[in-house]
Protein backbone atom coordinates (compact mmCIF):
# COMPACT_ATOMS: atom_id res chain seq x y z
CA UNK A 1 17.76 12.03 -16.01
CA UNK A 2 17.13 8.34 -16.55
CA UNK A 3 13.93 7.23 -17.63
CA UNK A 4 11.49 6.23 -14.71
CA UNK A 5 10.77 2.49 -14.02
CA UNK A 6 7.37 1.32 -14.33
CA UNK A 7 6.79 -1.10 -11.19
CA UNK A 8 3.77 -3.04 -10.74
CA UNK A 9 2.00 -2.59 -8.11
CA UNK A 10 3.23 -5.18 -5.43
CA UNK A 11 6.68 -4.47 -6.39
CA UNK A 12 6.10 -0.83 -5.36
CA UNK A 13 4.43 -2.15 -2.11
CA UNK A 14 7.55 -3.85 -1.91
CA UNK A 15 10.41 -1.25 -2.70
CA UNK A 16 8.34 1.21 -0.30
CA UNK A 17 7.51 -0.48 2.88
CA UNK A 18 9.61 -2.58 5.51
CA UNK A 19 8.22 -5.83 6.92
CA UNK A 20 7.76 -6.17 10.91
CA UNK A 21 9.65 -9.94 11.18
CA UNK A 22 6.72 -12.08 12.91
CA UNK A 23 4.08 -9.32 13.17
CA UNK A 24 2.29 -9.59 9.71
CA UNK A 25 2.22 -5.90 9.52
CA UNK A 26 4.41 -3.63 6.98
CA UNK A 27 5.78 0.20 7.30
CA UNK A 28 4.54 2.19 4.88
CA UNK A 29 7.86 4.52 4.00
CA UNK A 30 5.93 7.04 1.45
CA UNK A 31 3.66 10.07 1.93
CA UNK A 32 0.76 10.22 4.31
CA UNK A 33 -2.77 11.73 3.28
CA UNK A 34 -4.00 14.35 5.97
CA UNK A 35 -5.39 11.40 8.06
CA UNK A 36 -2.46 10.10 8.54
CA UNK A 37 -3.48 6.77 6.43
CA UNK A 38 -0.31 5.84 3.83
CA UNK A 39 -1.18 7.30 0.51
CA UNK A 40 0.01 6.27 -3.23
CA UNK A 41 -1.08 6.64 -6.34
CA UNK A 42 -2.85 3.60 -8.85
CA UNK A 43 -4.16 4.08 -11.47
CA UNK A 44 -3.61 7.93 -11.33
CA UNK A 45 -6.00 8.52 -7.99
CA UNK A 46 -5.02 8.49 -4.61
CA UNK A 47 -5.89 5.32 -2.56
CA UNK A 48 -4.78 4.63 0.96
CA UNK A 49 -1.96 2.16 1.01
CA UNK A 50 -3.18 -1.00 3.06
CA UNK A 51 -6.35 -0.69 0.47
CA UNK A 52 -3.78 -1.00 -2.58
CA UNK A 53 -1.83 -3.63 -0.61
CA UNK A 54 -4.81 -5.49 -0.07
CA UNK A 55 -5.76 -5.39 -3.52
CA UNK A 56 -2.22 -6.34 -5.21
CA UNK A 57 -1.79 -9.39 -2.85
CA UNK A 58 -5.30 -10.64 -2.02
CA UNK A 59 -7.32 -8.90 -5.54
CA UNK A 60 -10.57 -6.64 -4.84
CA UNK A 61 -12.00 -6.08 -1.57
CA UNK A 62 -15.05 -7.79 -1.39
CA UNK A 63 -17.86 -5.81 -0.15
CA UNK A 64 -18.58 -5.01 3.65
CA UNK A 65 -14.76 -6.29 4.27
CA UNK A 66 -13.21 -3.49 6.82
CA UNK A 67 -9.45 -3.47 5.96
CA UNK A 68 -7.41 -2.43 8.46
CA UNK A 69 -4.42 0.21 8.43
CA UNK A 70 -2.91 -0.63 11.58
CA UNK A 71 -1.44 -3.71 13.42
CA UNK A 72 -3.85 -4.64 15.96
């Protein structure tokens, strides 16, 4: 088995979700928690997806900031 890549973070945002052309939002292509948010790993704990995605392209989430999960 060949070793396993370490991505960063936004280039695993990348290589796992597909861009909506014009709508801003992104498919999430990995596993869903039992919410049905988009799920992966950082840092060894689960975090919801748009959270991370937030985080790798915009940095922390500054307090009382609702990020969404859907397109709306």
């Amino acid at each position: 088995m060949p070793p396993r890549r370490h991505l960063s973070l936004t280039d695993h945002i990348f290589e796992n979700s597909i861009p909506v052309p014009f709508a801003g939002c992104w498919i999430w292509m990995l596993g869903c928690n039992p919410d049905g948010y988009g799920s992966i790993v950082v840092g060894g704990k689960d975090t919801n997806a748009h959270r991370a995605s937030w985080h790798a392209f915009r940095g922390p989430i500054p307090n009382g900031l609702f990020v969404c999960h859907t397109c709306d």
